[in-house]
C-alpha atoms as a PDB file:
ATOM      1  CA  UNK A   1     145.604 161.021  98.518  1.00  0.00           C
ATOM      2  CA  UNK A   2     148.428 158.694  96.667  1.00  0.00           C
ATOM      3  CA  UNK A   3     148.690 156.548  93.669  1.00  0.00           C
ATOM      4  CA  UNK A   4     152.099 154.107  93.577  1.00  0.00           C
ATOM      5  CA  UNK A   5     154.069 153.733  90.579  1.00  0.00           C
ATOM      6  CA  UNK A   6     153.653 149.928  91.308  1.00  0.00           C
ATOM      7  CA  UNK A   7     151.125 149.901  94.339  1.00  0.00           C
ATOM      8  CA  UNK A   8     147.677 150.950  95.428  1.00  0.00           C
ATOM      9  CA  UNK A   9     145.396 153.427  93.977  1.00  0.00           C
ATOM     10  CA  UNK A  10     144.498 155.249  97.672  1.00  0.00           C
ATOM     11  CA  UNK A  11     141.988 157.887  97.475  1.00  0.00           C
ATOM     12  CA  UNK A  12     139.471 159.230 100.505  1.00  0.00           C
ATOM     13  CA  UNK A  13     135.478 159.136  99.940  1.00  0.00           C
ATOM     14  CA  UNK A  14     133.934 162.698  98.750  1.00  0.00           C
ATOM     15  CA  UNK A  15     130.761 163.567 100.115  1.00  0.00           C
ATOM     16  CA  UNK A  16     128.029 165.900  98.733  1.00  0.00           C
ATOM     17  CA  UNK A  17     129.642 169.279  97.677  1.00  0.00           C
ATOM     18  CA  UNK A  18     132.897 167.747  97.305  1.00  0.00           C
ATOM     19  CA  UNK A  19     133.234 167.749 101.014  1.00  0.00           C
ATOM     20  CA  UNK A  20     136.446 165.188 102.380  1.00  0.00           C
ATOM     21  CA  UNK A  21     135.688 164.101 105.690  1.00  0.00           C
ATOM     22  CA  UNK A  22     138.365 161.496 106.059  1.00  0.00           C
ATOM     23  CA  UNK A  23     141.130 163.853 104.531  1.00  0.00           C
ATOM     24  CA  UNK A  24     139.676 166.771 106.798  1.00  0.00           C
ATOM     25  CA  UNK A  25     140.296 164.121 109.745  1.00  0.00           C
ATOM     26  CA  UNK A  26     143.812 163.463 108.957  1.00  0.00           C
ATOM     27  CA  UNK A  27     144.819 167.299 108.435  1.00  0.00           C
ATOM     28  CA  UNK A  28     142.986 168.185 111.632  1.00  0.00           C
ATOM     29  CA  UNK A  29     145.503 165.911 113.915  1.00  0.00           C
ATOM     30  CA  UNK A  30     148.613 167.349 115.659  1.00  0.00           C
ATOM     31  CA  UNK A  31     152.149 166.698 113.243  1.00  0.00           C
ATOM     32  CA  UNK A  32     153.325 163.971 114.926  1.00  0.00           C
ATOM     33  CA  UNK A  33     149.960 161.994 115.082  1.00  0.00           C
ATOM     34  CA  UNK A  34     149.362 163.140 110.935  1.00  0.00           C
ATOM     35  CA  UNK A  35     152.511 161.469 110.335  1.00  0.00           C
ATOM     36  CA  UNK A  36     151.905 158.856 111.800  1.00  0.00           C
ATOM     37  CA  UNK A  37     148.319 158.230 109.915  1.00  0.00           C
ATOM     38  CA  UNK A  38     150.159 159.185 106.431  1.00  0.00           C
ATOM     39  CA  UNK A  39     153.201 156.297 107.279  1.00  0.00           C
ATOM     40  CA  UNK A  40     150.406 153.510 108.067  1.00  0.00           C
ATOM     41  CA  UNK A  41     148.637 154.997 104.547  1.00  0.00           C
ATOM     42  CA  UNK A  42     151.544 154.595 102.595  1.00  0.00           C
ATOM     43  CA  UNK A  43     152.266 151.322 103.681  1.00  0.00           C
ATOM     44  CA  UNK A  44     148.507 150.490 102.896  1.00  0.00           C
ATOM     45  CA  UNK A  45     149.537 151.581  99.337  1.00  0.00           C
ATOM     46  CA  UNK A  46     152.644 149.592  99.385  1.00  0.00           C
ATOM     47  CA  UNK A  47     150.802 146.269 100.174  1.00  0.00           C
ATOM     48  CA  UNK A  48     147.207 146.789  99.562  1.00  0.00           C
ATOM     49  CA  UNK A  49     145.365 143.046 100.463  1.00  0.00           C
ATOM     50  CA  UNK A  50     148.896 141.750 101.529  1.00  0.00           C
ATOM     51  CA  UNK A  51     148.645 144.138 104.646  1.00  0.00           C
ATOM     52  CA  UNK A  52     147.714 142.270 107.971  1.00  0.00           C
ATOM     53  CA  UNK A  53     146.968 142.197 111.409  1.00  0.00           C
ATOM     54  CA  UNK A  54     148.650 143.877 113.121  1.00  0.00           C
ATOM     55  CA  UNK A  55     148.526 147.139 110.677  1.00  0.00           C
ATOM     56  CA  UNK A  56     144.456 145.809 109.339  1.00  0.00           C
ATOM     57  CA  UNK A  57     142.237 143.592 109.381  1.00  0.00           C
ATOM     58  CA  UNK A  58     139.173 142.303 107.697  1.00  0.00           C
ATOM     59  CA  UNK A  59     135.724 143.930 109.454  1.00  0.00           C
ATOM     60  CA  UNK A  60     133.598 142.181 107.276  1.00  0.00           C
ATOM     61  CA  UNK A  61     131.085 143.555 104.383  1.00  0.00           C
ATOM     62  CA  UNK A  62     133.627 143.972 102.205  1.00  0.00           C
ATOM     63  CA  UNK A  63     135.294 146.487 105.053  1.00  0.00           C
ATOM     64  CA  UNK A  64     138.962 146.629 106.031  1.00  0.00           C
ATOM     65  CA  UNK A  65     140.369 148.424 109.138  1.00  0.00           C
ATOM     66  CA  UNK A  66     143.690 150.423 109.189  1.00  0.00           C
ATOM     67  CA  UNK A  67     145.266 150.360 112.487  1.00  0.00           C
ATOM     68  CA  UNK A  68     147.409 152.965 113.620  1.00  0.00           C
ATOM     69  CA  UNK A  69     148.730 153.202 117.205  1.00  0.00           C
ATOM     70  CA  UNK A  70     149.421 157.001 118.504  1.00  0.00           C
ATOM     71  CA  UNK A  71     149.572 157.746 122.300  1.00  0.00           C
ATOM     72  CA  UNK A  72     146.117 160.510 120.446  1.00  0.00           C
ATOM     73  CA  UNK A  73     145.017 157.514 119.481  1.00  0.00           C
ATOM     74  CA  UNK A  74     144.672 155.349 118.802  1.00  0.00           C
ATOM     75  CA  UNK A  75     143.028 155.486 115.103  1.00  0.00           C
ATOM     76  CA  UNK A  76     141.085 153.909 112.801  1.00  0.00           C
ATOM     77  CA  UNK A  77     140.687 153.934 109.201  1.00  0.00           C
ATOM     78  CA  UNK A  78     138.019 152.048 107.442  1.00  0.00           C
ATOM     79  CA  UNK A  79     138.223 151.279 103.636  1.00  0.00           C
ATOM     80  CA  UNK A  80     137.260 149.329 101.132  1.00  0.00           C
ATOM     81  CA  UNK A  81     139.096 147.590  97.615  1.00  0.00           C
ATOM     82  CA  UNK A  82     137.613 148.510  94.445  1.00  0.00           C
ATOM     83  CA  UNK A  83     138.770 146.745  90.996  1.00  0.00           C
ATOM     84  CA  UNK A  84     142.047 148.128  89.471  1.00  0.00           C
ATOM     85  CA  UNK A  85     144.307 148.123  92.448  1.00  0.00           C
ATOM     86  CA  UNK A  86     142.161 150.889  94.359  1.00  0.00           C
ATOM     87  CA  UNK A  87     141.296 151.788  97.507  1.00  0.00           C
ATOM     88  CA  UNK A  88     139.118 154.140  99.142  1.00  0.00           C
ATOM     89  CA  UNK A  89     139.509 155.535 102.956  1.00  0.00           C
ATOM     90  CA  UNK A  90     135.332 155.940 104.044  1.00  0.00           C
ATOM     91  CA  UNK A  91     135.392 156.814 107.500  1.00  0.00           C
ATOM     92  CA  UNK A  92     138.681 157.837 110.113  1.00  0.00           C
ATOM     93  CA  UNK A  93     138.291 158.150 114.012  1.00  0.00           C
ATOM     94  CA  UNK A  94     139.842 158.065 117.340  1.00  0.00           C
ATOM     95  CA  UNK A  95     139.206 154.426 118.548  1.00  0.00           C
ATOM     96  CA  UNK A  96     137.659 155.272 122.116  1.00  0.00           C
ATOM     97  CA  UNK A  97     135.927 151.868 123.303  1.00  0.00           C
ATOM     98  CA  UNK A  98     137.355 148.179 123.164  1.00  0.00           C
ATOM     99  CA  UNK A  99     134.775 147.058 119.754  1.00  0.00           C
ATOM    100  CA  UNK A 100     134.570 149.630 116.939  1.00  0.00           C
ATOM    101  CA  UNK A 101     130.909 151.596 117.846  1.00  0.00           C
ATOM    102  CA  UNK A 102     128.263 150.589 115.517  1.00  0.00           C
ATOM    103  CA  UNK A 103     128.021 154.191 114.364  1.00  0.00           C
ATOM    104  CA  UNK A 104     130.917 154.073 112.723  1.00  0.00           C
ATOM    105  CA  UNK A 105     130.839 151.029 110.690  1.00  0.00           C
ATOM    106  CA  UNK A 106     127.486 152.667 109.428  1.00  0.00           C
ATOM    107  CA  UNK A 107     129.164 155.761 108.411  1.00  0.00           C
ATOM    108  CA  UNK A 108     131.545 153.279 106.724  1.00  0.00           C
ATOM    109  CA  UNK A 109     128.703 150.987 105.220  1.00  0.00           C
ATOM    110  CA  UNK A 110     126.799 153.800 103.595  1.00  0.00           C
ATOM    111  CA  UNK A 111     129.849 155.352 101.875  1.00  0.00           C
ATOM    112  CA  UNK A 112     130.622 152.201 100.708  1.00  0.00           C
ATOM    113  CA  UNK A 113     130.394 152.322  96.606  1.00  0.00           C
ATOM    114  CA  UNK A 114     127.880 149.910  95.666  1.00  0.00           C
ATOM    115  CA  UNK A 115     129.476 149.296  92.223  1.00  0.00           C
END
């Protein structure tokens, strides 16, 4: 994804295989909606843990939640801080309901690096 000169470390979770699910979310939306998704990302990068409500916010679990508005949206982004200024994007959806869905946080939870 994007390292700053001065900022955040952002990188997306690799599965098994070397598969990107969270990158291969982001590439999948329509141009304005990617651009979107990339802005709120680079801002992320830009602040890190300074970034707040209402761009994210804390989930819990050592989780954070990247909000970006989009009339495709709106979506979500779920990452986590790891030491050295670096961040990793687990999980990225269309927000459908009101709470995020349980499923999702799992995804989230078990891509989570433990270390």
């Amino acid at each position: 994804m994007a390292a700053g000169p001065q900022g955040w470390q952002v990188d997306d979770w690799r599965g098994p295989g070397g598969t990107r699910p969270v990158r291969d979310f982001i590439n999948d939306l329509s141009k304005p909606a990617k651009a979107k998704v990339l802005a709120a990302l680079q801002m992320l990068e830009e602040h890190g843990h300074r970034l707040q409500l209402p761009h994210s916010r804390a989930l819990g679990g050592g989780l954070q939640e990247l909000r970006i508005g989009h009339p495709e949206g709106p979506f979500r982004v779920i990452y986590c801080y790891l030491p050295g200024r670096k961040i990793v994007l687990l999980h990225a959806f269309v927000k459908r309901t009101e709470a995020i869905r349980k499923s999702d946080l799992d995804v989230a939870r078990a891509r989570k690096p433990t270390a």
